[in-house]
N, C-alpha and C. Protein backbone atom coordinates (compact mmCIF):
# COMPACT_ATOMS: atom_id res chain seq x y z
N UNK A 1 59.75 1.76 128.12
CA UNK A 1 60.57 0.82 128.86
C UNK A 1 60.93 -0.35 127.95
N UNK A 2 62.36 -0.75 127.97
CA UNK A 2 62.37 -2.05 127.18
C UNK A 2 62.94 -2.99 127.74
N UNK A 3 61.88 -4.00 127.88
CA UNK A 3 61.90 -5.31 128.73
C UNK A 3 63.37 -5.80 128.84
N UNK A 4 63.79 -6.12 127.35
CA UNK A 4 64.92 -6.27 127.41
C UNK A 4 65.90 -6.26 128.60
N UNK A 5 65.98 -5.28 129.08
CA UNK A 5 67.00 -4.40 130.16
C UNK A 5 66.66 -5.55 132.07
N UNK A 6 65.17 -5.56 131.56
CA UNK A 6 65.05 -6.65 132.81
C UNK A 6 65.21 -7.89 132.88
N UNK A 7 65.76 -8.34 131.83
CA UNK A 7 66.15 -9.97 131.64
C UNK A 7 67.33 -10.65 131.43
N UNK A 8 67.84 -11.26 132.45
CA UNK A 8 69.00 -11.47 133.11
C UNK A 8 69.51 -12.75 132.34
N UNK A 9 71.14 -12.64 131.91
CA UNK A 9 71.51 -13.89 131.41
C UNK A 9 72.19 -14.43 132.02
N UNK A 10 72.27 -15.71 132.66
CA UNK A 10 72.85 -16.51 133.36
C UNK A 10 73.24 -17.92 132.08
N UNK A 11 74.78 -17.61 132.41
CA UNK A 11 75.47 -18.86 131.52
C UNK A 11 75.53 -19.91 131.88
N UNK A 12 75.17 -21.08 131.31
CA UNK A 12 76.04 -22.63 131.70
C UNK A 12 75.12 -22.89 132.95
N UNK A 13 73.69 -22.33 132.47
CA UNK A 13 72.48 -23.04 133.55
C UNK A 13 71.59 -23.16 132.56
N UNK A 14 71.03 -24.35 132.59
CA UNK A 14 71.67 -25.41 133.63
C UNK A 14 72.41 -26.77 133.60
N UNK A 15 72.87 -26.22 132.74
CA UNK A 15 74.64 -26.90 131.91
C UNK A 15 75.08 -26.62 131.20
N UNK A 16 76.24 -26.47 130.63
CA UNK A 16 77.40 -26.24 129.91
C UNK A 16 76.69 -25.81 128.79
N UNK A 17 76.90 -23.95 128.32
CA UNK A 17 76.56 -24.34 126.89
C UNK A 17 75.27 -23.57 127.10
N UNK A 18 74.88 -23.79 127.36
CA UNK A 18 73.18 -22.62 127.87
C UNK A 18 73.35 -21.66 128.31
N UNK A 19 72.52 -20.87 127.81
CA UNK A 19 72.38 -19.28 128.35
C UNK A 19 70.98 -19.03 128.59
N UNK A 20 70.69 -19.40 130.25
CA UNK A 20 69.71 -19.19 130.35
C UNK A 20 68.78 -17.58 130.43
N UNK A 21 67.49 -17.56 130.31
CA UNK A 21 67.05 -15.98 129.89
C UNK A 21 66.75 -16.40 131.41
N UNK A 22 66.88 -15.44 132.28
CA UNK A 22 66.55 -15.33 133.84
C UNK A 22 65.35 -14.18 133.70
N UNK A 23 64.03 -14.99 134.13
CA UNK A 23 62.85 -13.31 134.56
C UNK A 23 62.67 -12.48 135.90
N UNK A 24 63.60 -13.20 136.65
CA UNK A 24 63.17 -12.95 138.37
C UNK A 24 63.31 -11.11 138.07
N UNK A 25 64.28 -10.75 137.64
CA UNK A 25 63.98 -8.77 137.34
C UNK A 25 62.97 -8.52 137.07
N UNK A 26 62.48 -8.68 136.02
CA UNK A 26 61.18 -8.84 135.40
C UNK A 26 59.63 -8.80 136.23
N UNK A 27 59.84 -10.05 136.72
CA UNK A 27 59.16 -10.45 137.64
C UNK A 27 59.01 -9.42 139.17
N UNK A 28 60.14 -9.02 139.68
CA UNK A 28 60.58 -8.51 140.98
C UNK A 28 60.17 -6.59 140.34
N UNK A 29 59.77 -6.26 138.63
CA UNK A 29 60.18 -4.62 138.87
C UNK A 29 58.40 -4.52 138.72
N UNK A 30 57.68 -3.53 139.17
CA UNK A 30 55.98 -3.50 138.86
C UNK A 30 55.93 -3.43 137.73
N UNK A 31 56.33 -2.12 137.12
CA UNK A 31 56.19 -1.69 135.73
C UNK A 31 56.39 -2.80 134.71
N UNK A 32 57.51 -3.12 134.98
CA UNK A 32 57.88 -4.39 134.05
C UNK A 32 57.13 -5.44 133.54
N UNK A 33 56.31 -5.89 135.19
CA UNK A 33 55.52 -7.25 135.08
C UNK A 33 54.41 -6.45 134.48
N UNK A 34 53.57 -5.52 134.72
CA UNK A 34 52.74 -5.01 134.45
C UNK A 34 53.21 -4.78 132.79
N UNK A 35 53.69 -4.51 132.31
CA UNK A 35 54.01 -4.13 131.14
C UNK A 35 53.93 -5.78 130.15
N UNK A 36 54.46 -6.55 130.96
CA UNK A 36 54.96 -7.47 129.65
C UNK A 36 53.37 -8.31 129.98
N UNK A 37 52.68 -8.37 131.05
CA UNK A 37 51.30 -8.34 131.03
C UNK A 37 50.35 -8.46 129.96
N UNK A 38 50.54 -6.64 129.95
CA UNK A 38 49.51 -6.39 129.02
C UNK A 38 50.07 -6.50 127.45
N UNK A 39 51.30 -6.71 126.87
CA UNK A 39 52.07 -7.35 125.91
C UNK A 39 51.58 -8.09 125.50
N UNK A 40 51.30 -9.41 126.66
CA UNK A 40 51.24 -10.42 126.37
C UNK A 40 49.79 -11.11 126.01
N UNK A 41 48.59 -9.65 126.49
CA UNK A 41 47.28 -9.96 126.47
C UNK A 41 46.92 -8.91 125.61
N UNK A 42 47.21 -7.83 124.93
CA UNK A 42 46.65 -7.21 124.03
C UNK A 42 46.25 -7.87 122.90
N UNK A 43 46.67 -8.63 122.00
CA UNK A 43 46.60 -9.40 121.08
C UNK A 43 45.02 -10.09 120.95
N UNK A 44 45.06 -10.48 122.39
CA UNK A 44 43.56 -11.46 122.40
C UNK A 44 42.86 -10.76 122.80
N UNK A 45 42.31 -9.38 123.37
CA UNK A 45 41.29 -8.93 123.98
C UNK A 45 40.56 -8.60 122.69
N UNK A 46 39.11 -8.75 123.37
CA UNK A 46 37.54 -8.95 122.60
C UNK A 46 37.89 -9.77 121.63
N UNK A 47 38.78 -11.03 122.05
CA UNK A 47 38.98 -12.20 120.84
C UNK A 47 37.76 -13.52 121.78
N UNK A 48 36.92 -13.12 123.14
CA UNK A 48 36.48 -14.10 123.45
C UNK A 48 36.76 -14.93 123.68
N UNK A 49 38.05 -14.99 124.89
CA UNK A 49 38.80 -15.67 125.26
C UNK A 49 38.34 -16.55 126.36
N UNK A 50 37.96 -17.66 126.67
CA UNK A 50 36.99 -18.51 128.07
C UNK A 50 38.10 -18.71 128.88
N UNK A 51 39.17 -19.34 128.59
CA UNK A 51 40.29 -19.62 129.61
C UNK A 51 41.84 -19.68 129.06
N UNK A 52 42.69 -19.38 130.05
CA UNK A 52 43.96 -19.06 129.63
C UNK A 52 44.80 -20.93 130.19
N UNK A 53 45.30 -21.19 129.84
CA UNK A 53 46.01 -22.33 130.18
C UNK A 53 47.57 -21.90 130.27
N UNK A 54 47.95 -22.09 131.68
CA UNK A 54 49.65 -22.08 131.88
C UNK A 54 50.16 -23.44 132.06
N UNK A 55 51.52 -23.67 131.13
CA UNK A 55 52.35 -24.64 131.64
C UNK A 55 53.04 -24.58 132.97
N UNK A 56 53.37 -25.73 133.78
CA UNK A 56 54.01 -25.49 135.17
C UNK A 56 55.62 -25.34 134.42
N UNK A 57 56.33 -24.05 135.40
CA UNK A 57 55.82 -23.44 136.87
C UNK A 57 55.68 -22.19 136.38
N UNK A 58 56.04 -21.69 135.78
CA UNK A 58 56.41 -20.21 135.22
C UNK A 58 55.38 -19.41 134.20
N UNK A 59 54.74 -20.46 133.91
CA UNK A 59 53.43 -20.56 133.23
C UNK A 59 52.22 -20.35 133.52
N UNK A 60 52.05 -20.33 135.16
CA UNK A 60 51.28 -20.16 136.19
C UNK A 60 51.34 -18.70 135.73
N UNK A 61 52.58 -18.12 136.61
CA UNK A 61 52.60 -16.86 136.91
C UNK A 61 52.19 -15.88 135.59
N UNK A 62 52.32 -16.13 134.60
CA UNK A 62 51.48 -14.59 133.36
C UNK A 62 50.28 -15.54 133.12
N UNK A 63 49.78 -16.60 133.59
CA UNK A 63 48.68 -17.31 132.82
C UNK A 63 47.68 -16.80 134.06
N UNK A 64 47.89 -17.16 135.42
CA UNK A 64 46.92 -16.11 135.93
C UNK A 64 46.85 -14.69 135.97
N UNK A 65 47.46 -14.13 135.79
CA UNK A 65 48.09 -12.45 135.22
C UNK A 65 46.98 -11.84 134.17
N UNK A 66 47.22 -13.31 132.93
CA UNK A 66 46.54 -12.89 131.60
C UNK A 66 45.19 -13.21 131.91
N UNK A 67 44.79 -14.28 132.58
CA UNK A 67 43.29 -14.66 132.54
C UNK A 67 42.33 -13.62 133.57
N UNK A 68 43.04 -12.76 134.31
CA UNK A 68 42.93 -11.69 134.91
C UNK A 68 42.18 -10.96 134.17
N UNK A 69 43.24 -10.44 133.28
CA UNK A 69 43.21 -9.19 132.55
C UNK A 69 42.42 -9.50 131.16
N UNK A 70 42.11 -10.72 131.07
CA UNK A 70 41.10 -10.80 129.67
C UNK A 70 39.84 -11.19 130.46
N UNK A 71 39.52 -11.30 131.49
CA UNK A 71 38.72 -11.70 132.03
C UNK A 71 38.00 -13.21 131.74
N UNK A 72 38.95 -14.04 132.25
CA UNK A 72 38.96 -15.02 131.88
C UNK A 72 39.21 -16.40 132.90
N UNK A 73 38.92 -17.64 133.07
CA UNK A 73 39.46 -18.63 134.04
C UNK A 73 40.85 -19.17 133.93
N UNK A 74 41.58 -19.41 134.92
CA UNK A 74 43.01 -20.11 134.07
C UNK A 74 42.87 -21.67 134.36
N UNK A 75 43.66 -22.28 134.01
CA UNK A 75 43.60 -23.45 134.23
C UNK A 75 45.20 -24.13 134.16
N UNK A 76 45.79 -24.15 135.12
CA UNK A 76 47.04 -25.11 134.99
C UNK A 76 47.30 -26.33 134.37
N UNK A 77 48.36 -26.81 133.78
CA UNK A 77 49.27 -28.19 133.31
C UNK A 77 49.91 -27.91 133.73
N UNK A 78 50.08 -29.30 134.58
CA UNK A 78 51.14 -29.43 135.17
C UNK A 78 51.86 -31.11 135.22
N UNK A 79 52.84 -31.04 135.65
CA UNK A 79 54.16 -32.08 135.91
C UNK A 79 52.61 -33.69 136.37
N UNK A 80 53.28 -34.73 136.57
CA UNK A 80 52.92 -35.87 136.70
C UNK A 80 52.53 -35.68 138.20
N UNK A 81 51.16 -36.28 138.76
CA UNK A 81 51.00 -36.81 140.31
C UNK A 81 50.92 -34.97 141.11
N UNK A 82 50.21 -34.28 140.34
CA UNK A 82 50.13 -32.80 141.11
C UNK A 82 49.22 -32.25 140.92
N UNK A 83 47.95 -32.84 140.21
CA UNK A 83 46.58 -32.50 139.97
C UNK A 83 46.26 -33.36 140.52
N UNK A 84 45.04 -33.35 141.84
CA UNK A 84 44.26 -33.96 142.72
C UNK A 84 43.04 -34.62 142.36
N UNK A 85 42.44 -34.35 141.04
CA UNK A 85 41.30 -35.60 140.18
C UNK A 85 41.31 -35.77 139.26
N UNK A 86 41.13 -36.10 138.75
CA UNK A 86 41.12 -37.03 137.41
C UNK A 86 41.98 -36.58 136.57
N UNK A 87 43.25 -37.10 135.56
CA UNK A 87 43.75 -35.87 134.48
C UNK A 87 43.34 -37.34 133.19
N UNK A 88 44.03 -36.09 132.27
CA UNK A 88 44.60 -36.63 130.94
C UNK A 88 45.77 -36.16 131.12
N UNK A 89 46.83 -37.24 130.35
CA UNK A 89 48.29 -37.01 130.02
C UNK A 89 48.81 -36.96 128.73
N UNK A 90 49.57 -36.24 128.98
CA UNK A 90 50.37 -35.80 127.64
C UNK A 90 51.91 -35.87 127.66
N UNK A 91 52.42 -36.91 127.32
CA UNK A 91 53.91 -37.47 126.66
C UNK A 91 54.43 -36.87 125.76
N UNK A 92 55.67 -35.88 125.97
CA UNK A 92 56.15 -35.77 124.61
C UNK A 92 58.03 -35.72 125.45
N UNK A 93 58.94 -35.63 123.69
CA UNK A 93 59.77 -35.72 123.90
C UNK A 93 60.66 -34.41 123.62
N UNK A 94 62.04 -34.92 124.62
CA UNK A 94 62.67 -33.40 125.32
C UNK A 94 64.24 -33.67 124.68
N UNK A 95 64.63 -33.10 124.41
CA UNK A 95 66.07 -33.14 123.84
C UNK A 95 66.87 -34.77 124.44
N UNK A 96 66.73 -34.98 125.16
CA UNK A 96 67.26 -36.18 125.61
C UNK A 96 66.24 -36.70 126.94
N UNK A 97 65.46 -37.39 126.70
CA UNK A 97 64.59 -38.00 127.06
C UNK A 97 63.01 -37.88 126.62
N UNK A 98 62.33 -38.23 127.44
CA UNK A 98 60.56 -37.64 127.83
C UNK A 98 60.35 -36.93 129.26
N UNK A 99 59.15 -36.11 128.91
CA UNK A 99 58.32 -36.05 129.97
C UNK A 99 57.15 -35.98 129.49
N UNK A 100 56.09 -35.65 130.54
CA UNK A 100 54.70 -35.96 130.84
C UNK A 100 53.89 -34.78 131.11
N UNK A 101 53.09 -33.86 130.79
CA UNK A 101 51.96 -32.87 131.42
C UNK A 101 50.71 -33.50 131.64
N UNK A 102 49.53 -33.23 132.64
CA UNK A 102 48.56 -33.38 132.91
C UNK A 102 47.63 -32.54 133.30
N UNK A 103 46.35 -32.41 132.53
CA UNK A 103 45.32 -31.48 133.21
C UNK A 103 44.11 -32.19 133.86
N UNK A 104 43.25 -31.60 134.47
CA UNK A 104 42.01 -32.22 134.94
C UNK A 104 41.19 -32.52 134.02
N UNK A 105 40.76 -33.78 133.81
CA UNK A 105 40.24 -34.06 132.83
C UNK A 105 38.28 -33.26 132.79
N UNK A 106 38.05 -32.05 134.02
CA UNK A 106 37.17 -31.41 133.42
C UNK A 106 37.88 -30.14 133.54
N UNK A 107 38.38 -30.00 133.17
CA UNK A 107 39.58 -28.47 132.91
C UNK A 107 38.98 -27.29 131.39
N UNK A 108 38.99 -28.31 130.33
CA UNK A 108 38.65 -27.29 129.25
C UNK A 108 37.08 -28.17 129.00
N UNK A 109 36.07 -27.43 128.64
CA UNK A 109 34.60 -27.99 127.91
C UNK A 109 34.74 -28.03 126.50
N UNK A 110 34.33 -29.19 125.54
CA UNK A 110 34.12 -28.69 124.09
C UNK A 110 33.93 -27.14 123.81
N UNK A 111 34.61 -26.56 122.67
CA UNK A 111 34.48 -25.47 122.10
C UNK A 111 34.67 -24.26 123.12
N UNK A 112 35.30 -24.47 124.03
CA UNK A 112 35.65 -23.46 124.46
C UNK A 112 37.03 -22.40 124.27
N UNK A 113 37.13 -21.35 123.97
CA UNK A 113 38.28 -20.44 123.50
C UNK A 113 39.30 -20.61 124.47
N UNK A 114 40.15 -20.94 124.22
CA UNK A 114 41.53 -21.45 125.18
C UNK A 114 42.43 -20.16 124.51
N UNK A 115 43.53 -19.90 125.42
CA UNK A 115 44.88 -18.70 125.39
C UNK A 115 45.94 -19.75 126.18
N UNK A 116 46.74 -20.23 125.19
CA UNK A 116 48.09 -20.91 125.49
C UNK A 116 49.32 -20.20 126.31
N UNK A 117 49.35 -19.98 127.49
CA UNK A 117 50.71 -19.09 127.98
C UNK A 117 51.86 -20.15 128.30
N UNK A 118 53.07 -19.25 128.36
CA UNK A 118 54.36 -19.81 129.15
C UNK A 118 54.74 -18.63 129.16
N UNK A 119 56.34 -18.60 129.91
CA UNK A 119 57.08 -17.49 130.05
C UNK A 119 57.94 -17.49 128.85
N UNK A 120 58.51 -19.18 128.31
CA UNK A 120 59.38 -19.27 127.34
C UNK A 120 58.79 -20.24 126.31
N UNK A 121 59.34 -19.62 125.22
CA UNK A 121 59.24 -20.62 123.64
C UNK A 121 60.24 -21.10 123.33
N UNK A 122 60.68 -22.27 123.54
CA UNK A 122 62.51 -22.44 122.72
C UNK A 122 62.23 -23.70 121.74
N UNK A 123 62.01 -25.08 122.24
CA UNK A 123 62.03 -25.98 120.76
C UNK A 123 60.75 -25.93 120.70
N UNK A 124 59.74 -25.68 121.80
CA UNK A 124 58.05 -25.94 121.22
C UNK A 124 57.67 -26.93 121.63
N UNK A 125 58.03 -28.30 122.16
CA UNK A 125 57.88 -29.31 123.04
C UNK A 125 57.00 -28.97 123.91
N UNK A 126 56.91 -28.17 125.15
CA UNK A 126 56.19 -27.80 126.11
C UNK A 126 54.99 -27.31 125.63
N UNK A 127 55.28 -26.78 124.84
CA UNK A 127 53.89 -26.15 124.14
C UNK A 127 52.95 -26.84 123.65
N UNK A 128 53.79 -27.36 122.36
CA UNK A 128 52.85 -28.39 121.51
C UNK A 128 51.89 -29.36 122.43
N UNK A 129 52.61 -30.02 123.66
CA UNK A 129 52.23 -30.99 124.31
C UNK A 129 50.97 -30.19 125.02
N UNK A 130 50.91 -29.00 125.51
CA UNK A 130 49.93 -28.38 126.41
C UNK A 130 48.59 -28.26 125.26
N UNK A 131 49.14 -27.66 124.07
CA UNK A 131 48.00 -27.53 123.18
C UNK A 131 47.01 -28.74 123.10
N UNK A 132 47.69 -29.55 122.97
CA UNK A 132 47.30 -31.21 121.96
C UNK A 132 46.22 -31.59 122.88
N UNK A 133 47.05 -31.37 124.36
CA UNK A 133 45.91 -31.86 125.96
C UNK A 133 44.70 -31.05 125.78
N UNK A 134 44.60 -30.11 125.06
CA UNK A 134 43.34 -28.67 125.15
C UNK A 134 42.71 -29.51 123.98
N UNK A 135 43.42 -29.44 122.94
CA UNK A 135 42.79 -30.09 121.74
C UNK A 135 42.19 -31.40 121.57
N UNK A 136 42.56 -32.03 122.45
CA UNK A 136 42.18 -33.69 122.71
C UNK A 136 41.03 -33.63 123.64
N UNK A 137 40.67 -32.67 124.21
CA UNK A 137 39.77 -32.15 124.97
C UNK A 137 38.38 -31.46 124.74
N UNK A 138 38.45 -30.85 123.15
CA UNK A 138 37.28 -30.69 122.61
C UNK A 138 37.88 -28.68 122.58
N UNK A 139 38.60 -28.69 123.52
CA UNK A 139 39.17 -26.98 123.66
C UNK A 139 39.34 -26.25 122.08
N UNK A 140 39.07 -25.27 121.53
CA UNK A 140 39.43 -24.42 120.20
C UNK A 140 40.99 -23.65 120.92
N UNK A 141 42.14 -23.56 120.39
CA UNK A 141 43.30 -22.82 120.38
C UNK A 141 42.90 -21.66 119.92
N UNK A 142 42.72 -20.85 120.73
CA UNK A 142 42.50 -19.02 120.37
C UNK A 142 43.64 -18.40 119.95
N UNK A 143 45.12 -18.98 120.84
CA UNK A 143 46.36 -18.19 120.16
C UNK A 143 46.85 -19.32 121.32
N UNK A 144 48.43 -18.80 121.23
CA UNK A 144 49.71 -19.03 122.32
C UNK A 144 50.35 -17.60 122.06
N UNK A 145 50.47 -17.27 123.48
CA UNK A 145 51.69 -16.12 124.16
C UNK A 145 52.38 -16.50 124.80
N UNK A 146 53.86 -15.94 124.59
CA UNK A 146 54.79 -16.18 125.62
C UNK A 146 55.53 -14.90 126.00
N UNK A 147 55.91 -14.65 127.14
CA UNK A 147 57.14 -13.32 127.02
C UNK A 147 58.38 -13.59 126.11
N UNK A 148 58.95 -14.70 126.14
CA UNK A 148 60.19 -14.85 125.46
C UNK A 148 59.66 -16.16 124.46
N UNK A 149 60.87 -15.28 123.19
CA UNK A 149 61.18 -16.65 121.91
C UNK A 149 62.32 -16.92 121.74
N UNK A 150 63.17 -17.93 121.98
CA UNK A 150 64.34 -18.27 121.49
C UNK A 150 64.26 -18.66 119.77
N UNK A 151 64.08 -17.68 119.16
CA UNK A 151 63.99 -17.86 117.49
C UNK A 151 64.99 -19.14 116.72
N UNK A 152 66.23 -18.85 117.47
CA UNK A 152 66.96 -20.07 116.58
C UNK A 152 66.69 -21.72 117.11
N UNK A 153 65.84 -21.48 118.25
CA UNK A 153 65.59 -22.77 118.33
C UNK A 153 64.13 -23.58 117.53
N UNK A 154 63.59 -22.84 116.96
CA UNK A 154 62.50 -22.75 115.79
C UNK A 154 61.08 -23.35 116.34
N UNK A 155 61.06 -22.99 117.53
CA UNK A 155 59.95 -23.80 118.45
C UNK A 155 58.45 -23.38 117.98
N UNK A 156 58.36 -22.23 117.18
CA UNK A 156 57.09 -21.65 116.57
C UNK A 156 56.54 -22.64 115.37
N UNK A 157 57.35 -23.29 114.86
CA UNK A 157 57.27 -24.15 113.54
C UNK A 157 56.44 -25.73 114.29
N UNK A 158 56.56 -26.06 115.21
CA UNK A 158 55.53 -26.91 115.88
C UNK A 158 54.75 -26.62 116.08
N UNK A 159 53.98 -25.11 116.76
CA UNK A 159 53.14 -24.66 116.56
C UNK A 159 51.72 -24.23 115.51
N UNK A 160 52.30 -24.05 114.41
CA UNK A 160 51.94 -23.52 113.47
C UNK A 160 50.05 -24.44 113.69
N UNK A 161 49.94 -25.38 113.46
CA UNK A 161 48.75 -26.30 113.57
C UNK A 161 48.02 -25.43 114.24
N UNK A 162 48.18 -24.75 115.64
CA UNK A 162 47.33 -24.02 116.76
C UNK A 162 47.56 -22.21 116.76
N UNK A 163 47.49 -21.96 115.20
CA UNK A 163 47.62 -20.20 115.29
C UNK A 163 48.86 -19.70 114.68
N UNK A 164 49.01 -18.80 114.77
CA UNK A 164 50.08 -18.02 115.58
C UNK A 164 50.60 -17.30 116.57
N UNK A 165 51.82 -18.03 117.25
CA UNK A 165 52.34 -17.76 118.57
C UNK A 165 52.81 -15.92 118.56
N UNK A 166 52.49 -15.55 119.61
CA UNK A 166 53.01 -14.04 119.97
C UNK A 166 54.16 -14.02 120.86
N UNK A 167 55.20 -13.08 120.88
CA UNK A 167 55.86 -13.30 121.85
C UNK A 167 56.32 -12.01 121.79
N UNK A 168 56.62 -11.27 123.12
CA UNK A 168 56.32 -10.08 123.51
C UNK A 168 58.45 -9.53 122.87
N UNK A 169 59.43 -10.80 123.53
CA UNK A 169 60.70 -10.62 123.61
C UNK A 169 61.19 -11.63 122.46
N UNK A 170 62.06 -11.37 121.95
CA UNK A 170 62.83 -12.38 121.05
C UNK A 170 64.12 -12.30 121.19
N UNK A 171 64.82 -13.35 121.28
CA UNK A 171 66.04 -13.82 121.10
C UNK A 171 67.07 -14.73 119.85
């Protein structure tokens, strides 16, 4: 099966000029999700993985998927004012502006093996910022997976500090 075929391009979302990668196919076929799944978790198994961390929202969905299937805890980041005790925050900047992620500030323990997910890689912003919160935390970066890489947007090259990123699809 090649994923490919389930990933929908929607133009000029969500403005002028973008081509967004749409997963709801993906998402909506079994095989598919099941497939880009285990894609996305082969890499790390018997790497001793403690917890998977997803960025919000989309990040959720393969980060509990993967922490599933490596047998593992997940742990969300998410948006500002949506974790209920205590966080740490993480500021970084977005093509034209900032935003903010936050985790519970008992979310990761020193030295524990962390697995970085999202659905997408494009400048690395989202990422970098999720790592740094793990890393500022005492967390070890085991890897980052994503289903999709937007390659020309060179978002792996921020990365580089925390591994190397996997990504199941490229663009």
């Amino acid at each position: 099966m090649d994923l490919h075929t389930l990933i929908r391009d929607i133009a000029d979302y969500p403005k002028p000029g973008i081509v967004f990668k749409d997963i709801s196919p993906l998402l909506r076929d079994p095989a598919g999700l099941a497939m880009a799944v285990e894609q996305m978790a082969n890499p790390y198994r018997g790497k001793g993985i403690e917890l998977v961390c997803g960025a919000e929202s989309r990040g959720f969905i393969f980060g509990t998927a993967l922490a599933q299937a490596l047998s593992a805890g997940f742990v969300p980041i998410r948006k500002p004012g949506k974790l209920p005790y205590q966080t740490h925050a993480m500021s970084y900047d977005l093509e034209y502006g900032k935003d903010t992620l936050e985790i519970h500030t008992d979310a990761v323990m020193p030295g524990q093996k962390v697995l970085m997910v999202d659905d997408l890689l494009a400048t690395g912003g989202t990422m970098q910022a999720c790592c740094e919160l793990v890393k500022q935390m005492g967390g070890t970066i085991a890897g980052v997976t994503v289903l999709i890489e937007l390659t020309f947007l060179k978002g792996r090259q921020k990365l580089r500090p925390y591994g190397e990123a996997h990504a199941v699809l490229t663009y």
